[in-house]
C-alpha atoms as a PDB file:
ATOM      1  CA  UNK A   1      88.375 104.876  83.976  1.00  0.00           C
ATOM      2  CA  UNK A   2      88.468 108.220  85.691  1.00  0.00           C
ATOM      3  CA  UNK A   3      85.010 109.624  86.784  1.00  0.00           C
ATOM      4  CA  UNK A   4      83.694 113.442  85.397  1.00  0.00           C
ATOM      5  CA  UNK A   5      82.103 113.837  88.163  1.00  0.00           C
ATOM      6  CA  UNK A   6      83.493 116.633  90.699  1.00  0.00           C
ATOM      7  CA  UNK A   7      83.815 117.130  94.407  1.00  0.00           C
ATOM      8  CA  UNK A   8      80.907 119.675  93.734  1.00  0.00           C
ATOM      9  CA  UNK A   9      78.920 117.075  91.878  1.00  0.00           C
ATOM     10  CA  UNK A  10      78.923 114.667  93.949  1.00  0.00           C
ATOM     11  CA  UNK A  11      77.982 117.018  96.937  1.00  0.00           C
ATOM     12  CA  UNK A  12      75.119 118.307  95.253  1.00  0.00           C
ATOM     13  CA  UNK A  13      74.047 114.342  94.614  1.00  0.00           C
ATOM     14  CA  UNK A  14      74.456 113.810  98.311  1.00  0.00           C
ATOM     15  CA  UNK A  15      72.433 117.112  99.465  1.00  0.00           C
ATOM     16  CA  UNK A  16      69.807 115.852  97.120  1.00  0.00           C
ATOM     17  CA  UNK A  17      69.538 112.218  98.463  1.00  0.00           C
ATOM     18  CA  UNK A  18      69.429 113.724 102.145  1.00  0.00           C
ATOM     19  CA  UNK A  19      66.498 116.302 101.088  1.00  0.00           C
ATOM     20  CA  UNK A  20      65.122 113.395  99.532  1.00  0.00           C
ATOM     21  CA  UNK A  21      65.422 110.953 102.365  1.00  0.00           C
ATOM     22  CA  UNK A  22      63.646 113.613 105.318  1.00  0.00           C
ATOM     23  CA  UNK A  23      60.549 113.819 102.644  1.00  0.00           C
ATOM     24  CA  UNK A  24      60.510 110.586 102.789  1.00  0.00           C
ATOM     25  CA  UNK A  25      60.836 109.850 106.288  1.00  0.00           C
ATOM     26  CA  UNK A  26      58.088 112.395 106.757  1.00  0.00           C
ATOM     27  CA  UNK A  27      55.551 110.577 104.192  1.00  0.00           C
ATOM     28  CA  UNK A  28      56.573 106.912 106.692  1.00  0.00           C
ATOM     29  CA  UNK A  29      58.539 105.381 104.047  1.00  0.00           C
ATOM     30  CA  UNK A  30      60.964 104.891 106.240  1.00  0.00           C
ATOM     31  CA  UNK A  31      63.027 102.012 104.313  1.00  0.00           C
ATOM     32  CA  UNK A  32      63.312 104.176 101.623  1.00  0.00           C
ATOM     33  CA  UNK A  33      64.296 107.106 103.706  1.00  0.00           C
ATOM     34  CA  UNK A  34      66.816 104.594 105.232  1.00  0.00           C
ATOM     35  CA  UNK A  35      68.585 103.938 101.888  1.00  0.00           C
ATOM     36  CA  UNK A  36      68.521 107.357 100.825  1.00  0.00           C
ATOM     37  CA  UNK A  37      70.473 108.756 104.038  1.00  0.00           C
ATOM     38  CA  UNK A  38      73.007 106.022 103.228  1.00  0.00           C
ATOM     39  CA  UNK A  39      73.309 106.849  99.209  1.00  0.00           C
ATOM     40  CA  UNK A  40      73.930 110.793 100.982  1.00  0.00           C
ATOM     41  CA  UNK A  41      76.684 109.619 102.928  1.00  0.00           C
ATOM     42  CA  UNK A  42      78.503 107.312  99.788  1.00  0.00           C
ATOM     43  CA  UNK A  43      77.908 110.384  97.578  1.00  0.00           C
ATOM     44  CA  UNK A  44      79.599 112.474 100.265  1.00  0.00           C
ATOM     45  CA  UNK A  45      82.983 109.996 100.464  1.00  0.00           C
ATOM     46  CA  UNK A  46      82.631 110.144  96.660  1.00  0.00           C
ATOM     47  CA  UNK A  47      83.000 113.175  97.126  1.00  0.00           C
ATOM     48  CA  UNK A  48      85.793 113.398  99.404  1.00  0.00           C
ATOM     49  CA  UNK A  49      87.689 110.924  97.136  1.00  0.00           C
ATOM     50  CA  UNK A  50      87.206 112.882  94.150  1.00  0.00           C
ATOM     51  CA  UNK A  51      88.615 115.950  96.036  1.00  0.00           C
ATOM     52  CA  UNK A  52      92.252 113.874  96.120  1.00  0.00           C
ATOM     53  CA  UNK A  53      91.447 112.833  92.673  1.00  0.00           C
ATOM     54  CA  UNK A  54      90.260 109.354  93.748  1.00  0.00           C
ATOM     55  CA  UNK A  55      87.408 107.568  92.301  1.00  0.00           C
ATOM     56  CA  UNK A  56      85.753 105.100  94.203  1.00  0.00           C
ATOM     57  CA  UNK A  57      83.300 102.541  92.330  1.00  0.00           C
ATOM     58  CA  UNK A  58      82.076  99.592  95.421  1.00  0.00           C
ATOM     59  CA  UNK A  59      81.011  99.466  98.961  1.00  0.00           C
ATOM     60  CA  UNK A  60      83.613  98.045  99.668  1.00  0.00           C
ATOM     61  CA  UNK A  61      85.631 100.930  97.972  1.00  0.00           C
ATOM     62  CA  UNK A  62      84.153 103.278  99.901  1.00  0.00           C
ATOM     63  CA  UNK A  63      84.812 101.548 103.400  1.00  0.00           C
ATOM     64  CA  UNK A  64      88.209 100.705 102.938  1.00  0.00           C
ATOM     65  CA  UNK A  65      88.623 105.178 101.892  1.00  0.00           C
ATOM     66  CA  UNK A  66      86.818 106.102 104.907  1.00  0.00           C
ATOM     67  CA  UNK A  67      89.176 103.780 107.323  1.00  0.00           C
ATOM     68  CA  UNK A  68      92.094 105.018 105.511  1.00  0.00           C
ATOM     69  CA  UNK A  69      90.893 108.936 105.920  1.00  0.00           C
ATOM     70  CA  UNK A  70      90.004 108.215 109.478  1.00  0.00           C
ATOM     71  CA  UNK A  71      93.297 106.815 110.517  1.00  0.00           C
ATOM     72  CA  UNK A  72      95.260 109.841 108.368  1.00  0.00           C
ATOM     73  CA  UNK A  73      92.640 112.693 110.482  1.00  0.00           C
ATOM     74  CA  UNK A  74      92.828 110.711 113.700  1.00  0.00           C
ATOM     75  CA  UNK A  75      89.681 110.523 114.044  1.00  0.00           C
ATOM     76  CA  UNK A  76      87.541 107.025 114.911  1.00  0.00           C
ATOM     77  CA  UNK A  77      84.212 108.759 115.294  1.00  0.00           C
ATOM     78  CA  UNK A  78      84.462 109.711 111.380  1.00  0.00           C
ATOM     79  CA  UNK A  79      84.739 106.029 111.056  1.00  0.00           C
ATOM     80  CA  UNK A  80      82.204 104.723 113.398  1.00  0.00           C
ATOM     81  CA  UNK A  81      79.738 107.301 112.085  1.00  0.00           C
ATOM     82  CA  UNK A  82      79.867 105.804 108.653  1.00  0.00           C
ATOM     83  CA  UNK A  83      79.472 102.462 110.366  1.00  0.00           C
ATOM     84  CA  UNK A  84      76.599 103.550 111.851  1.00  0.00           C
ATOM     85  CA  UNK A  85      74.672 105.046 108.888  1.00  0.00           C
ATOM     86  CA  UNK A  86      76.011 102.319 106.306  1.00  0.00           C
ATOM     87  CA  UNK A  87      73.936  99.807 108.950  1.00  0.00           C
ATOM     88  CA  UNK A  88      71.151 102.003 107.468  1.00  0.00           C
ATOM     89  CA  UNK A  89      71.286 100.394 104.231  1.00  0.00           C
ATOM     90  CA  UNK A  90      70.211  96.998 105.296  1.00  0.00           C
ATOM     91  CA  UNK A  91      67.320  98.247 106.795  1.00  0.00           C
ATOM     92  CA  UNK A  92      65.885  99.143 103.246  1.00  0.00           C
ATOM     93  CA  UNK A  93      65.845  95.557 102.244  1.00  0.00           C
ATOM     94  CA  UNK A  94      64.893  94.201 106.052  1.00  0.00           C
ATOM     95  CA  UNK A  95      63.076  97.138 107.616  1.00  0.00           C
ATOM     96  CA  UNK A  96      63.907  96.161 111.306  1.00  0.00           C
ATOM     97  CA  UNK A  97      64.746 100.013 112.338  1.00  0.00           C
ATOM     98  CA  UNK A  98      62.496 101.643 114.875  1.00  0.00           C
ATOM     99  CA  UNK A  99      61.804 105.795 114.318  1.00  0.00           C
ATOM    100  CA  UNK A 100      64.152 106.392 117.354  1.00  0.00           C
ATOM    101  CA  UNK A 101      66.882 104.466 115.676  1.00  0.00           C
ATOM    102  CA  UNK A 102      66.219 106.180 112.118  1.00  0.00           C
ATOM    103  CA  UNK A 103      66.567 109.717 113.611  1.00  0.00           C
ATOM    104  CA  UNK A 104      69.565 109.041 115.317  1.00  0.00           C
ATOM    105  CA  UNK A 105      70.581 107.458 111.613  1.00  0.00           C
ATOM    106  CA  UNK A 106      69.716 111.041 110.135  1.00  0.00           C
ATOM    107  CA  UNK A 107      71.486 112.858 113.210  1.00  0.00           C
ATOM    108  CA  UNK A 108      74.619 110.508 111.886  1.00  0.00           C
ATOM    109  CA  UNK A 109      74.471 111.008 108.883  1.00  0.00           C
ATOM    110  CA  UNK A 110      74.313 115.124 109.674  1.00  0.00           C
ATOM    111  CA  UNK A 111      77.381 114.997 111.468  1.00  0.00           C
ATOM    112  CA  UNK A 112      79.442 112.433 109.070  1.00  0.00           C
ATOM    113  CA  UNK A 113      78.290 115.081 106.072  1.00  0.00           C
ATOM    114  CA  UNK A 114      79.469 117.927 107.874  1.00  0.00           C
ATOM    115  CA  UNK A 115      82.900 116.860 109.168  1.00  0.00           C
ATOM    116  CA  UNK A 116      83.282 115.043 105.141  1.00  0.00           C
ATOM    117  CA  UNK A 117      82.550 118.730 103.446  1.00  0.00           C
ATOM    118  CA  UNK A 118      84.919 120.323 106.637  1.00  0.00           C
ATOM    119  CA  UNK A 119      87.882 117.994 105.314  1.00  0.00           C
ATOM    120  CA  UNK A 120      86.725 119.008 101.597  1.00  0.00           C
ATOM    121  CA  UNK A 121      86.740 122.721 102.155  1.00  0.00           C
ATOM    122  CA  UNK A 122      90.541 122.586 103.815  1.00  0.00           C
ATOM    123  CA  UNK A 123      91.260 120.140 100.538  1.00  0.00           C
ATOM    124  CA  UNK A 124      89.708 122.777  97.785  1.00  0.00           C
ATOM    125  CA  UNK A 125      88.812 126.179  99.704  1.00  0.00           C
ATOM    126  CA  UNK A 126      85.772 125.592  98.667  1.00  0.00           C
ATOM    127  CA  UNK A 127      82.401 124.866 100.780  1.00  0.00           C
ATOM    128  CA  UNK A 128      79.379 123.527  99.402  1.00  0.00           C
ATOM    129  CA  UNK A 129      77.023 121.333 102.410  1.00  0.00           C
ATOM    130  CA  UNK A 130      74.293 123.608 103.704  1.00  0.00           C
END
């Protein structure tokens, strides 16, 4: 089943969660901060996906796109940087990060968005990530 969501939609979804996830960190929930940086980053390779008309449903989905997309761009950071934020996600269930290792999380996550919406732009022309 194809998804209705767009490129667009899904960008807006991931600006959202990120907005979301600095309140957050600012009010000390920082394990729901945590999750919500990750969900930004998923939304964004949604996005990315849905820009080549690909639809992507798991976790594991979404891994397997951002190896493939970092091997096409040459690019291992891209991949390591979604490494680095997906180890976000287990700290909403475990809660083992320190605030030095959630910032550097958000700085991650920052830079993974940005280069995601860069490949998106040259994809569509189009450029939504503030």
């Amino acid at each position: 089943m194809k998804s209705v969501w767009t490129a667009i939609d899904y960008l807006k979804q991931s600006q959202h969660y990120f907005k979301n996830a600095q309140e957050l960190y600012a009010k000390g929930e920082r394990a729901k901060a945590t999750e919500l940086v990750w969900g930004s980053v998923a939304e964004a390779v949604k996005a990315l996906a849905a820009s080549r008309g690909i639809d992507l449903r798991t976790h594991q989905s979404l891994r397997e796109y951002v190896y493939k997309i970092a091997g096409q761009i040459r690019d291992a950071e891209f991949q390591q940087l979604f490494n680095d934020v997906e180890g976000a996600h287990r700290n909403f269930y475990q809660e083992f990060m320190k605030d030095r290792e959630i910032q550097e999380v958000f700085a991650k996550a920052q830079e993974f968005l940005r280069r995601a919406n860069e490949l998106i732009r040259r994809r569509t022309g189009s450029f939504y990530y503030q």
